[in-house]
PDB file of N, CA and C in Angstrom:
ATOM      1  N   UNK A   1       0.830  -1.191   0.000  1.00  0.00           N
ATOM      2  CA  UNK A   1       0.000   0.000   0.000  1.00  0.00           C
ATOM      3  C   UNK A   1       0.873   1.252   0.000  1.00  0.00           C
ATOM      4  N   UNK A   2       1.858   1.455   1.169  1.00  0.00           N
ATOM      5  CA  UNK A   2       2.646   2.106   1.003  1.00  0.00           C
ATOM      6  C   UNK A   2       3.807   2.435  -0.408  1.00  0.00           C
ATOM      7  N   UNK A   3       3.844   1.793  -1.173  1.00  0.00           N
ATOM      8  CA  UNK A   3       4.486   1.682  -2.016  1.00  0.00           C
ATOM      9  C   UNK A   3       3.832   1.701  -3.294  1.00  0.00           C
ATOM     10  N   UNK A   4       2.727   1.645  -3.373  1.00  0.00           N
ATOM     11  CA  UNK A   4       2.228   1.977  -4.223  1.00  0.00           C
ATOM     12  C   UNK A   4       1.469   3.546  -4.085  1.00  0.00           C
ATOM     13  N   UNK A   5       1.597   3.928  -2.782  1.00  0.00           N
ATOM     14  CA  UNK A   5       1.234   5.582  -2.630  1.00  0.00           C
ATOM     15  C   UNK A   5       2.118   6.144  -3.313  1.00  0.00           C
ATOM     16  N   UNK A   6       3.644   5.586  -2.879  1.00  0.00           N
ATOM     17  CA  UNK A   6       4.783   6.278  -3.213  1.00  0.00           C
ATOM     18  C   UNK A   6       4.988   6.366  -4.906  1.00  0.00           C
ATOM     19  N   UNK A   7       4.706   5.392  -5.542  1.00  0.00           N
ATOM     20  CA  UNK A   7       4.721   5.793  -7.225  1.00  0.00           C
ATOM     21  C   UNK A   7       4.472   6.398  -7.484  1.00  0.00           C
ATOM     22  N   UNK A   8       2.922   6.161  -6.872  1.00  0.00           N
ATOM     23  CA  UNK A   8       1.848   7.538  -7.302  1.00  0.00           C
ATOM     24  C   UNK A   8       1.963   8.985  -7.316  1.00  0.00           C
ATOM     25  N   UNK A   9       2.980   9.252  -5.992  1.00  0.00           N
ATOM     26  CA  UNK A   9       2.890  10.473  -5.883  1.00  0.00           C
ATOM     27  C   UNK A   9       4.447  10.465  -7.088  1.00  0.00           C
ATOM     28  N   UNK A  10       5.607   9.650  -7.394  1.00  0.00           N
ATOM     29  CA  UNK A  10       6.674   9.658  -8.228  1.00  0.00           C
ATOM     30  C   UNK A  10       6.125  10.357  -9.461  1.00  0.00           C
ATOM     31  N   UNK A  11       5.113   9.230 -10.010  1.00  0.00           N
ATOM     32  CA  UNK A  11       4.506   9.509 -11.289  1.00  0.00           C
ATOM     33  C   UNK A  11       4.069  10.807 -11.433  1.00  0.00           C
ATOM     34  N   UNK A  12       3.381  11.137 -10.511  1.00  0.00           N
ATOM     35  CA  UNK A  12       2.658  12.833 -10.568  1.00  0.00           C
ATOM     36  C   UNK A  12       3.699  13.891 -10.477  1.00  0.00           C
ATOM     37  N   UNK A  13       4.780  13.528  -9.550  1.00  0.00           N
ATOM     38  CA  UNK A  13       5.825  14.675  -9.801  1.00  0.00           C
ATOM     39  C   UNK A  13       6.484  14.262 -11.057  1.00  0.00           C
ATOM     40  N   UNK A  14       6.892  13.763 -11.925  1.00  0.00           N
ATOM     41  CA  UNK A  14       7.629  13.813 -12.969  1.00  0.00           C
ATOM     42  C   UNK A  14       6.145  13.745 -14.808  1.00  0.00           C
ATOM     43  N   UNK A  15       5.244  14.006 -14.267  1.00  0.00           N
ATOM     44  CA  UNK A  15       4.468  14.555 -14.965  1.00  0.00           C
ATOM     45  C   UNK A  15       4.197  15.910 -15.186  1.00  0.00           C
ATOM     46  N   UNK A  16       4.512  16.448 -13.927  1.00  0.00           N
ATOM     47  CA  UNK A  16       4.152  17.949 -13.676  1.00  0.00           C
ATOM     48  C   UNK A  16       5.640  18.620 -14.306  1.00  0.00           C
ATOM     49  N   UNK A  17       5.683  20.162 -14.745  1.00  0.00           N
ATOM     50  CA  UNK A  17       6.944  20.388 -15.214  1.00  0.00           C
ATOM     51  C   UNK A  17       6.907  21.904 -15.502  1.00  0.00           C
ATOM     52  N   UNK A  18       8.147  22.136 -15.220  1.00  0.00           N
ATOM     53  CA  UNK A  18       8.082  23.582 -14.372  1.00  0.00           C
ATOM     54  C   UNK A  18       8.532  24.931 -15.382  1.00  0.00           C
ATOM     55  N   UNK A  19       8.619  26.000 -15.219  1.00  0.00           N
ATOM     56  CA  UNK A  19       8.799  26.892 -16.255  1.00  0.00           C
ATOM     57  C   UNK A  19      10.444  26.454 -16.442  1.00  0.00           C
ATOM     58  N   UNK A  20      11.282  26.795 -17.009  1.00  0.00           N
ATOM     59  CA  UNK A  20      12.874  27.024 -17.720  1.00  0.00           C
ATOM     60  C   UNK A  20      13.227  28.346 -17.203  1.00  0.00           C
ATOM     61  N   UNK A  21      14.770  28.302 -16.787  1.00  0.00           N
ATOM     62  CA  UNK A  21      15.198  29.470 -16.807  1.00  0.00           C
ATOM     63  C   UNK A  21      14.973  30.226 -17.935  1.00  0.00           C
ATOM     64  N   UNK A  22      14.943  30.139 -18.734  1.00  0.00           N
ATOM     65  CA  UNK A  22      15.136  31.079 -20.435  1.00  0.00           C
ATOM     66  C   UNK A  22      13.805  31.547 -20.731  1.00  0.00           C
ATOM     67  N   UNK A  23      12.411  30.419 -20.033  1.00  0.00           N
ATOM     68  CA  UNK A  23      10.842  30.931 -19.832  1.00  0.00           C
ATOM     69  C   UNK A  23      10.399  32.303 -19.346  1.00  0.00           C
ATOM     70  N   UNK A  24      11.440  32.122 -17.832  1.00  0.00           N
ATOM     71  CA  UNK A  24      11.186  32.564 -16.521  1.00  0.00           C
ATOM     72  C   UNK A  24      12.272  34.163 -17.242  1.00  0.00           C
ATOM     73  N   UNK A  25      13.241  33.967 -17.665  1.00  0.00           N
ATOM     74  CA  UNK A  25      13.860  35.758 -18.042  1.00  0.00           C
ATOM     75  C   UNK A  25      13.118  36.385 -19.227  1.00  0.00           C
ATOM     76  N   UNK A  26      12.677  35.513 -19.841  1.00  0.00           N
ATOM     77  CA  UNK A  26      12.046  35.866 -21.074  1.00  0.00           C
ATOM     78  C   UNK A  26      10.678  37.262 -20.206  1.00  0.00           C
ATOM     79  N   UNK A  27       9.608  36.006 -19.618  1.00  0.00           N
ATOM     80  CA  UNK A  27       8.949  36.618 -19.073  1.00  0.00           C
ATOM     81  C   UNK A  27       9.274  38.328 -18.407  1.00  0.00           C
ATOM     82  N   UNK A  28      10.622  38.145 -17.703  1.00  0.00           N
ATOM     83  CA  UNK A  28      11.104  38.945 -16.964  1.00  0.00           C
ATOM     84  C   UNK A  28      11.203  40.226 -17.882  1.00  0.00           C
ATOM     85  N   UNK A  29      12.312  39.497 -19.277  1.00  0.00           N
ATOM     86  CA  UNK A  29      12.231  40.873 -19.745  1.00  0.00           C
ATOM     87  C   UNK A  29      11.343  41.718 -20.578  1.00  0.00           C
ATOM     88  N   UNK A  30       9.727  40.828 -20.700  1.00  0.00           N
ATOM     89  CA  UNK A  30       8.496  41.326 -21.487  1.00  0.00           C
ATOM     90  C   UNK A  30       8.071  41.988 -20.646  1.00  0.00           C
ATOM     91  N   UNK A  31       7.831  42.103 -19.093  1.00  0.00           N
ATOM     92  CA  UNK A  31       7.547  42.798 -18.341  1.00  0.00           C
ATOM     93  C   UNK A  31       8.452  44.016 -17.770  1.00  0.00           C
ATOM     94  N   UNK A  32       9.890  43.869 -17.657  1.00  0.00           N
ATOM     95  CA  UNK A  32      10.684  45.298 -18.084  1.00  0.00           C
ATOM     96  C   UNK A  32      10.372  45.935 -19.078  1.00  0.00           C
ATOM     97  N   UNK A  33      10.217  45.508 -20.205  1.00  0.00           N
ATOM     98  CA  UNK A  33       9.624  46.756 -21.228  1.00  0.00           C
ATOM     99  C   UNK A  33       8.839  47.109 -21.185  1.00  0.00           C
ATOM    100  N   UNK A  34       7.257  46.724 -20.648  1.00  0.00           N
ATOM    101  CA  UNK A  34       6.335  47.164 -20.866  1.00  0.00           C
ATOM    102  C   UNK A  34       5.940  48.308 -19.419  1.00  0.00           C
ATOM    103  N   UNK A  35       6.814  48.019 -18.693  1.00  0.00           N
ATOM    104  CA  UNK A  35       7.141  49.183 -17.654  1.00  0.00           C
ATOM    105  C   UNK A  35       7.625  49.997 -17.978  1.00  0.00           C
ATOM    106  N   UNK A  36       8.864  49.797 -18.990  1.00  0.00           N
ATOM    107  CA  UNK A  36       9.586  51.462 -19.639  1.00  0.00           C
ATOM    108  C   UNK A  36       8.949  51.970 -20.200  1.00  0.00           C
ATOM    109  N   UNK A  37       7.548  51.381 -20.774  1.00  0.00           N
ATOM    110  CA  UNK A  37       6.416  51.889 -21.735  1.00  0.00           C
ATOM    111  C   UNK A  37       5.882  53.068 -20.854  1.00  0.00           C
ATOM    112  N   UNK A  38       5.611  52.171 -20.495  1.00  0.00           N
ATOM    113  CA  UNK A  38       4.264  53.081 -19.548  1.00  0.00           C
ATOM    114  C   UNK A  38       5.017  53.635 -18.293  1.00  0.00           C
ATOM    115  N   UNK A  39       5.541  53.121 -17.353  1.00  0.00           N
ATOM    116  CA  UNK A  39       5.783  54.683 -16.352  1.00  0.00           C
ATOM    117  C   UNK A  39       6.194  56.535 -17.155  1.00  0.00           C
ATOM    118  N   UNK A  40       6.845  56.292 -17.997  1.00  0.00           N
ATOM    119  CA  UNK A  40       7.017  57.521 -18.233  1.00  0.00           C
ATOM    120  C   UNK A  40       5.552  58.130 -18.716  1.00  0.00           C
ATOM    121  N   UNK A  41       4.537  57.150 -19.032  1.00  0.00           N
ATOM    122  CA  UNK A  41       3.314  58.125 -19.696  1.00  0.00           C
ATOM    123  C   UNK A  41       2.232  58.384 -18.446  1.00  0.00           C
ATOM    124  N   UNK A  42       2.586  57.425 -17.613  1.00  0.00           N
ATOM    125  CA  UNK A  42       1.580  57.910 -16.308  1.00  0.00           C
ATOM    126  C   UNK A  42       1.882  59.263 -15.762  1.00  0.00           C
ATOM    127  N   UNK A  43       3.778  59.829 -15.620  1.00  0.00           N
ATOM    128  CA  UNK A  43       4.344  61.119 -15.436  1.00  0.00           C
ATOM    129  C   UNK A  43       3.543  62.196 -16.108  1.00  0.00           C
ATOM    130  N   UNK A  44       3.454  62.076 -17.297  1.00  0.00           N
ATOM    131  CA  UNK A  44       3.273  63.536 -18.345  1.00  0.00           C
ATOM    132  C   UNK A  44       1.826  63.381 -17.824  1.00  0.00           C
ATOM    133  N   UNK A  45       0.303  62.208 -17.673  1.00  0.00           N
ATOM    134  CA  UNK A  45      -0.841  62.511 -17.516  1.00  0.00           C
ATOM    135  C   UNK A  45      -1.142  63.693 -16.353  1.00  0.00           C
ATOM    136  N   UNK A  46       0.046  63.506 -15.160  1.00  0.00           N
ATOM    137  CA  UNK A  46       0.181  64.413 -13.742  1.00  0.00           C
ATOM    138  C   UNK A  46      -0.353  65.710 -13.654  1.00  0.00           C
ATOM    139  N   UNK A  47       0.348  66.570 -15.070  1.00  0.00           N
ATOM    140  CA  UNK A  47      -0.083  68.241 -15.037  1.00  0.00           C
ATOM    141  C   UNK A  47      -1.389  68.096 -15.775  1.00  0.00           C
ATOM    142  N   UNK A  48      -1.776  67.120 -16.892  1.00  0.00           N
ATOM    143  CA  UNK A  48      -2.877  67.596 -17.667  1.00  0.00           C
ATOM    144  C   UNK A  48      -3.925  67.259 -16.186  1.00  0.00           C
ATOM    145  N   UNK A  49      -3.760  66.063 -15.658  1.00  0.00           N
ATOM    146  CA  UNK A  49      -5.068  66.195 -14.482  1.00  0.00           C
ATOM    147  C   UNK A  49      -4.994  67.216 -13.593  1.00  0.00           C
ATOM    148  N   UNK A  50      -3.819  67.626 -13.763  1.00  0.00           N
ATOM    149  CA  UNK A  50      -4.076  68.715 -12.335  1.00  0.00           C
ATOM    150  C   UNK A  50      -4.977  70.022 -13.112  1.00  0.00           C
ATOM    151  N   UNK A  51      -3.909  70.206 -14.177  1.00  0.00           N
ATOM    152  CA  UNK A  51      -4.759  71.500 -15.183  1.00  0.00           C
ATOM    153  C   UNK A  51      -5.854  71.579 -15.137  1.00  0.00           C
ATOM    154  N   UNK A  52      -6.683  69.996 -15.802  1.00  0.00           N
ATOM    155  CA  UNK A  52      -8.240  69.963 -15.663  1.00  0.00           C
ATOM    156  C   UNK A  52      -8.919  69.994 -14.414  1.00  0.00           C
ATOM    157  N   UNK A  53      -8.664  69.583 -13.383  1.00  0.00           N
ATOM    158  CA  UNK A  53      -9.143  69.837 -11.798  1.00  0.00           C
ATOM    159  C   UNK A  53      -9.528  71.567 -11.906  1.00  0.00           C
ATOM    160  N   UNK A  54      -8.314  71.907 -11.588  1.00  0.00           N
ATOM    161  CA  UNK A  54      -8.359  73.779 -11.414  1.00  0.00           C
ATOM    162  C   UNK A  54      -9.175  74.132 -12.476  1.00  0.00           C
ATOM    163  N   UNK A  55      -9.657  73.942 -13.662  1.00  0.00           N
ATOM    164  CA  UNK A  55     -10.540  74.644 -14.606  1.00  0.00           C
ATOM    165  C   UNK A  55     -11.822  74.255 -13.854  1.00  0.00           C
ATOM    166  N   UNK A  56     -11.902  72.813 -13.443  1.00  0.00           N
ATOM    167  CA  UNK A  56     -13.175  72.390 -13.265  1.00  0.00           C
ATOM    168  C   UNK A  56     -13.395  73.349 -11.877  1.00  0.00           C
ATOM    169  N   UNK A  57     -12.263  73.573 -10.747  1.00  0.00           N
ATOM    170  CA  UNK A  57     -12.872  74.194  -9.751  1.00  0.00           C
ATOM    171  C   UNK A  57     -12.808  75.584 -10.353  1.00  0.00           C
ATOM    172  N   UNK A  58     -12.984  76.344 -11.236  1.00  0.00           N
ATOM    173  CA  UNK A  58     -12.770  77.597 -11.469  1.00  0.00           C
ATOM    174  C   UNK A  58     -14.338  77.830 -11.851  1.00  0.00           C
ATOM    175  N   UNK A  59     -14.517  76.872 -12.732  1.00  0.00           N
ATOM    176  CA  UNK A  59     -16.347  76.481 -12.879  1.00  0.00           C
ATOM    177  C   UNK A  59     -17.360  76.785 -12.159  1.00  0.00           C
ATOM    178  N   UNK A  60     -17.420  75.483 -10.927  1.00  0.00           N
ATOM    179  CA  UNK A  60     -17.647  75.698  -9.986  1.00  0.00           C
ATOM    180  C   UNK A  60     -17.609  76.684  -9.015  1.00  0.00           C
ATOM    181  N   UNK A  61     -16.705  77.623  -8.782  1.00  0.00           N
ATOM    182  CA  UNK A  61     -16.602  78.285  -7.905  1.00  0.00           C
ATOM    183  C   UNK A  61     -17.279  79.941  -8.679  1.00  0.00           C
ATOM    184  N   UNK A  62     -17.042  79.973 -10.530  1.00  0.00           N
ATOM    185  CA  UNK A  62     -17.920  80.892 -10.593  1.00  0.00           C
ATOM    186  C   UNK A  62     -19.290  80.669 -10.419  1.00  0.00           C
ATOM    187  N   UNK A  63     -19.725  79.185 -11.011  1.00  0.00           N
ATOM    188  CA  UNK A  63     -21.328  79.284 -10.471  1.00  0.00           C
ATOM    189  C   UNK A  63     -21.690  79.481  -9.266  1.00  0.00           C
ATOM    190  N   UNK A  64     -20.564  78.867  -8.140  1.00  0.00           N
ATOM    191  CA  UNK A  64     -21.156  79.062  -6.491  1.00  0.00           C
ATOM    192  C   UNK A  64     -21.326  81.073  -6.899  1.00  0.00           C
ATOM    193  N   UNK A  65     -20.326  81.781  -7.379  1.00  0.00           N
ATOM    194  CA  UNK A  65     -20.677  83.117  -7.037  1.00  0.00           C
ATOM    195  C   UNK A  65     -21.471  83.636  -8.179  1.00  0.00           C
ATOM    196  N   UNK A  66     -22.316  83.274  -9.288  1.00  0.00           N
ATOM    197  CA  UNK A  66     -23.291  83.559  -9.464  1.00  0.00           C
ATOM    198  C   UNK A  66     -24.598  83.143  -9.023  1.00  0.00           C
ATOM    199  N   UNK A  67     -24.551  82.092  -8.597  1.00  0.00           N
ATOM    200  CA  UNK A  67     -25.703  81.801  -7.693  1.00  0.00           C
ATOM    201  C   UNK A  67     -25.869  82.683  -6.057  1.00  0.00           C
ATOM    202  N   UNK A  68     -24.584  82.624  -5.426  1.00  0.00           N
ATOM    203  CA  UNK A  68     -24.646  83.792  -4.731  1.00  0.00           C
ATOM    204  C   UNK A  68     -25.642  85.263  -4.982  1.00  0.00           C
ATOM    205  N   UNK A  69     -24.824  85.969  -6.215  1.00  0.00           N
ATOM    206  CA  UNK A  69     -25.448  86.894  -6.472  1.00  0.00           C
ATOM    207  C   UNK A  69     -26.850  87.129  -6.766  1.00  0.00           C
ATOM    208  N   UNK A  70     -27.500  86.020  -7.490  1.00  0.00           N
ATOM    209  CA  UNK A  70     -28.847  85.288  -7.177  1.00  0.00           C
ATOM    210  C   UNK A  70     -29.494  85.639  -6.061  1.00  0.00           C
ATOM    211  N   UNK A  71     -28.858  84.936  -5.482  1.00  0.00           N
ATOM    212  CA  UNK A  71     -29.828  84.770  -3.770  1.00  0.00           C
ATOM    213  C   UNK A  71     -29.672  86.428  -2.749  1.00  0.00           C
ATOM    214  N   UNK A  72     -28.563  86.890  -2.414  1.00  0.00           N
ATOM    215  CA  UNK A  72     -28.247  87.671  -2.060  1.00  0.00           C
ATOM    216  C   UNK A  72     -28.494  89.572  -2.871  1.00  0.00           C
ATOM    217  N   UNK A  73     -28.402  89.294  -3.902  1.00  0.00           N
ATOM    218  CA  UNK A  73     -28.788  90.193  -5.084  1.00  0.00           C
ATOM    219  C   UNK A  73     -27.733  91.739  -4.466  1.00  0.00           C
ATOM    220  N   UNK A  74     -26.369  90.665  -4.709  1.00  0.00           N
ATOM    221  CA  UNK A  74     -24.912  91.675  -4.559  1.00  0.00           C
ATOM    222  C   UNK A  74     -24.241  90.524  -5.015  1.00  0.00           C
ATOM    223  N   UNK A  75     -22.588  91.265  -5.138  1.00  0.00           N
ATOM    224  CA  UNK A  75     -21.821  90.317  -5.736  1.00  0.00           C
ATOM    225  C   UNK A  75     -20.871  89.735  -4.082  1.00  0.00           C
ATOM    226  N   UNK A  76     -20.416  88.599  -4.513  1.00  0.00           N
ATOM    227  CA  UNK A  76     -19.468  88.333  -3.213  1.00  0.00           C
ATOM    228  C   UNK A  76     -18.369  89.154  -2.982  1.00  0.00           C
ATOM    229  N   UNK A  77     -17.483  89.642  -2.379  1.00  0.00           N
ATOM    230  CA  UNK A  77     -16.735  90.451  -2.207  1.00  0.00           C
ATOM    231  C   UNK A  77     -15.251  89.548  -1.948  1.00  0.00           C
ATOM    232  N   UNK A  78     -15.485  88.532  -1.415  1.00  0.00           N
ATOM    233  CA  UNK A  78     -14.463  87.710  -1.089  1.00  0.00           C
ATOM    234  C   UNK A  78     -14.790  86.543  -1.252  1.00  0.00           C
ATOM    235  N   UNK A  79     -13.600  85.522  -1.088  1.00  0.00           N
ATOM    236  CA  UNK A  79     -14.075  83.850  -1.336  1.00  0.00           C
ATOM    237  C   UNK A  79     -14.532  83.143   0.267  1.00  0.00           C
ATOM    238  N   UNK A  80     -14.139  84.406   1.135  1.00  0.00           N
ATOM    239  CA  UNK A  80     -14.759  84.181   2.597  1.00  0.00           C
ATOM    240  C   UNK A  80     -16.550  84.237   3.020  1.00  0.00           C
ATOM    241  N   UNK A  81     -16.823  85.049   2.376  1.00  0.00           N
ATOM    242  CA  UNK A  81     -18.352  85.544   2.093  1.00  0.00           C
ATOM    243  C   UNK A  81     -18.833  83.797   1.434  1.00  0.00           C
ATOM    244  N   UNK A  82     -18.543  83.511   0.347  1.00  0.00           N
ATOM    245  CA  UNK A  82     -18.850  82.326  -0.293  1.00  0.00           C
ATOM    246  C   UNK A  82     -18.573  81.067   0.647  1.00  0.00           C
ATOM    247  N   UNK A  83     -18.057  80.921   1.341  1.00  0.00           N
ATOM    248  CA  UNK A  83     -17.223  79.768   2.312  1.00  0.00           C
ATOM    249  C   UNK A  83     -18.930  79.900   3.338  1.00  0.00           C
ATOM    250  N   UNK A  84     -18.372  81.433   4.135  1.00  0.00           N
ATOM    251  CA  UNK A  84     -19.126  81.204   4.969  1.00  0.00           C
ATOM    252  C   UNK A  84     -20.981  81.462   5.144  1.00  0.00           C
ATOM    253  N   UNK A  85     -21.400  81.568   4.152  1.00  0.00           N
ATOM    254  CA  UNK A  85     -23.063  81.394   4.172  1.00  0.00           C
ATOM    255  C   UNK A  85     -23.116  80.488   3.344  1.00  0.00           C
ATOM    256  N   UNK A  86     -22.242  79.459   3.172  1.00  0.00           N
ATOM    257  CA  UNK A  86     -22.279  77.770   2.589  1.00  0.00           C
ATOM    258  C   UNK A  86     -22.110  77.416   0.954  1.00  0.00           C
ATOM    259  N   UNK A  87     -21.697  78.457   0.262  1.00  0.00           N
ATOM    260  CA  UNK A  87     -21.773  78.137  -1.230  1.00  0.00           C
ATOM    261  C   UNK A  87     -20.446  77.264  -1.549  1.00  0.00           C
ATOM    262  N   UNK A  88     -19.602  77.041  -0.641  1.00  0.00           N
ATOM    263  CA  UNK A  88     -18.044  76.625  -0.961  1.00  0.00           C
ATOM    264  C   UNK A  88     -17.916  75.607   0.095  1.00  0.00           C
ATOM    265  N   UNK A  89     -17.822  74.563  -0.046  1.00  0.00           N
ATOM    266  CA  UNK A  89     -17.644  73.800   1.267  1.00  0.00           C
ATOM    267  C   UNK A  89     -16.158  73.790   1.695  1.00  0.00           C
ATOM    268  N   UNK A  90     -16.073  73.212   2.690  1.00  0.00           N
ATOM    269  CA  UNK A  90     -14.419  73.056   3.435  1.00  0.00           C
ATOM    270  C   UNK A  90     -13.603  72.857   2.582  1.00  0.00           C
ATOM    271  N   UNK A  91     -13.353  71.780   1.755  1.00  0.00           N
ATOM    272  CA  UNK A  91     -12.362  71.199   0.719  1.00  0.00           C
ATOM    273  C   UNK A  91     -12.147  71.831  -0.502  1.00  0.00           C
ATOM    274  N   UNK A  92     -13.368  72.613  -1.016  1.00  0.00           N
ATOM    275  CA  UNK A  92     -13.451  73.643  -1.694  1.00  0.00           C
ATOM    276  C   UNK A  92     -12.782  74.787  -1.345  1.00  0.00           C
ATOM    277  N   UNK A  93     -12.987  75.298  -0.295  1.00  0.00           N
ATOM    278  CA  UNK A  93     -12.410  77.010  -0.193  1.00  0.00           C
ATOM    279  C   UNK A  93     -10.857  77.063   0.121  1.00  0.00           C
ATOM    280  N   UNK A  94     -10.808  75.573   0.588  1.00  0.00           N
ATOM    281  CA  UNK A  94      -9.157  75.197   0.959  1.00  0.00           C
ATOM    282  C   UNK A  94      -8.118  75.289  -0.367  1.00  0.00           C
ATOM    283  N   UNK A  95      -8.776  74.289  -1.003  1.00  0.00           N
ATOM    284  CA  UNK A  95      -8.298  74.534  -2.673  1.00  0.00           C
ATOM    285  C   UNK A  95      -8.479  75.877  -3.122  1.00  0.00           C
ATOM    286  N   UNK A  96      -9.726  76.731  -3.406  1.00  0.00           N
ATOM    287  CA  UNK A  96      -9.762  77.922  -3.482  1.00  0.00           C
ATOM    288  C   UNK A  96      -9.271  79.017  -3.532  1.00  0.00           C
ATOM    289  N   UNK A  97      -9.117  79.450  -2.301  1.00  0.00           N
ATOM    290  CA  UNK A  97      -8.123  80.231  -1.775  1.00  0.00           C
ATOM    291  C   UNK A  97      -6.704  80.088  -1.886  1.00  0.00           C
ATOM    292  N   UNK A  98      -6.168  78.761  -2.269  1.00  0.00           N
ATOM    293  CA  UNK A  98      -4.938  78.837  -2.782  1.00  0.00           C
ATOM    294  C   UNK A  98      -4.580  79.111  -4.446  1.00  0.00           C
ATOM    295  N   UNK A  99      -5.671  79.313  -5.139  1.00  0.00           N
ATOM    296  CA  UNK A  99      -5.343  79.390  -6.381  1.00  0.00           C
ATOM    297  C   UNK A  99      -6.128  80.730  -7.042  1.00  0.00           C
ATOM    298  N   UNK A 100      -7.305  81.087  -6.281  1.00  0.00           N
ATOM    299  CA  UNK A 100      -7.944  81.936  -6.489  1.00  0.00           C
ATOM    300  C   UNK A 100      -8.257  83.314  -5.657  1.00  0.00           C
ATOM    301  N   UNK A 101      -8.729  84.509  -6.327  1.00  0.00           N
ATOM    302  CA  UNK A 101      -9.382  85.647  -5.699  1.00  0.00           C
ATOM    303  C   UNK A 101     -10.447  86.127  -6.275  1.00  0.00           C
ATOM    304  N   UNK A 102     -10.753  87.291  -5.416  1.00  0.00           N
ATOM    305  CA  UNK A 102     -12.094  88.116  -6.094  1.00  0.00           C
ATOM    306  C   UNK A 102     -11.639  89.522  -5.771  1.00  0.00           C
ATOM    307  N   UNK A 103     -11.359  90.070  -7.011  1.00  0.00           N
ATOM    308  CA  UNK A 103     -10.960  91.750  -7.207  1.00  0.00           C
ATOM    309  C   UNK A 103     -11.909  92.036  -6.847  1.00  0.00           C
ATOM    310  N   UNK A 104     -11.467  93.566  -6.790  1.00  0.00           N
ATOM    311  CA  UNK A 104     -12.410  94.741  -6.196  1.00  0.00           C
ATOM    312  C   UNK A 104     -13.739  94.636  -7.100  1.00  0.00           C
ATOM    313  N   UNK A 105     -13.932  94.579  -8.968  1.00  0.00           N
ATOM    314  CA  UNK A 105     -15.085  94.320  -9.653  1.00  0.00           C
ATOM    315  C   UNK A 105     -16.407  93.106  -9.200  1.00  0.00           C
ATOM    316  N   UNK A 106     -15.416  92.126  -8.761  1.00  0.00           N
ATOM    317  CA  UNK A 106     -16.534  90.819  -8.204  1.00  0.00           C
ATOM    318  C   UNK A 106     -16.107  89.735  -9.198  1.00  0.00           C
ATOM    319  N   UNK A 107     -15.025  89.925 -10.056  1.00  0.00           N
ATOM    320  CA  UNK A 107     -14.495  89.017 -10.613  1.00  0.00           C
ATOM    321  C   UNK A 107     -13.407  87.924  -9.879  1.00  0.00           C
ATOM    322  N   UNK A 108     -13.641  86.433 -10.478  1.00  0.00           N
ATOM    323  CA  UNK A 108     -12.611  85.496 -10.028  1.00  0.00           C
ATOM    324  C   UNK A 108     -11.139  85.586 -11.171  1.00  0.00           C
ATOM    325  N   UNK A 109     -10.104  85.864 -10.185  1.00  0.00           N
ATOM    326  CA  UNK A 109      -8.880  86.156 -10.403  1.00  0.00           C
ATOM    327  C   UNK A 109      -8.175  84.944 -10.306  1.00  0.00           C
ATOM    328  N   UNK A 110      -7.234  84.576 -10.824  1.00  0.00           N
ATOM    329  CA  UNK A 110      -6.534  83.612 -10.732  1.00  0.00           C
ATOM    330  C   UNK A 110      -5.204  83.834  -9.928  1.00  0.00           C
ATOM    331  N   UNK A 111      -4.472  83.533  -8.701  1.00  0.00           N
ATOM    332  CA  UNK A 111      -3.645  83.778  -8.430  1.00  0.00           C
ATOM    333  C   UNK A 111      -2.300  83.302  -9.385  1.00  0.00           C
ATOM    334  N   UNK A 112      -1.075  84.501  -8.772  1.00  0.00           N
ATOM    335  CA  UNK A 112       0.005  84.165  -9.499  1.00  0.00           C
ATOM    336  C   UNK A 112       0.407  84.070 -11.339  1.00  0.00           C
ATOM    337  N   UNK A 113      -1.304  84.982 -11.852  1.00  0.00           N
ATOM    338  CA  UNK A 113      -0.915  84.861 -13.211  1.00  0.00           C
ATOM    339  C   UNK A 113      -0.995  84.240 -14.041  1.00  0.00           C
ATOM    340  N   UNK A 114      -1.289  82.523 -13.496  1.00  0.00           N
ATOM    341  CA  UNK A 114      -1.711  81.336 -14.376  1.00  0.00           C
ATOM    342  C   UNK A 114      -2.511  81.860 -15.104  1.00  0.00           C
TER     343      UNK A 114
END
């Protein structure tokens, strides 16, 4: 009984059969290239998403201050006014205020010139 377990399991290991070194680098080096592919293109996507974010909050933040002017029937004076009677939430005015203003007209300014 014992000895006939033992074939069994003989037979099954020398049936089974394993990748090759030359399989196993091959593999290795189809997957190095296709990393040199692509990390450098995930880099360059970095500024276009950031670019599109800030347009999209620039959007947003003029409709929060025309809807303001709406409700209130004046213009906002600051991005503090907008924050605080709720048109800008927390995560909003945080971002906000670092990229944006409101001149003396009631216009949104872009800081720094961008």
């Amino acid at each position: 009984m014992i000895k006939q377990l033992k074939n069994k399991v003989q037979n099954t290991l020398k049936e089974e059969s394993a990748f090759t070194l030359i399989e196993m680098t091959l593999v290795l080096f189809i997957i190095s290239v296709l990393l040199l592919l692509i990390i450098p293109n995930i880099g360059s996507y970095q500024g276009t998403a950031q670019d599109t974010g800030n347009s999209a909050l620039e959007t947003v933040v003029q409709t929060q201050m025309d809807l303001y002017e709406m409700e209130k029937h004046a213009a906002p004076d600051t991005l503090e006014d907008l924050h605080g009677d709720g048109f800008l939430s927390e995560s909003q005015y945080s971002e906000v205020k670092k990229l944006f203003t409101i001149d003396s007209n009631g216009n949104l300014v872009k800081l720094n010139g961008e």
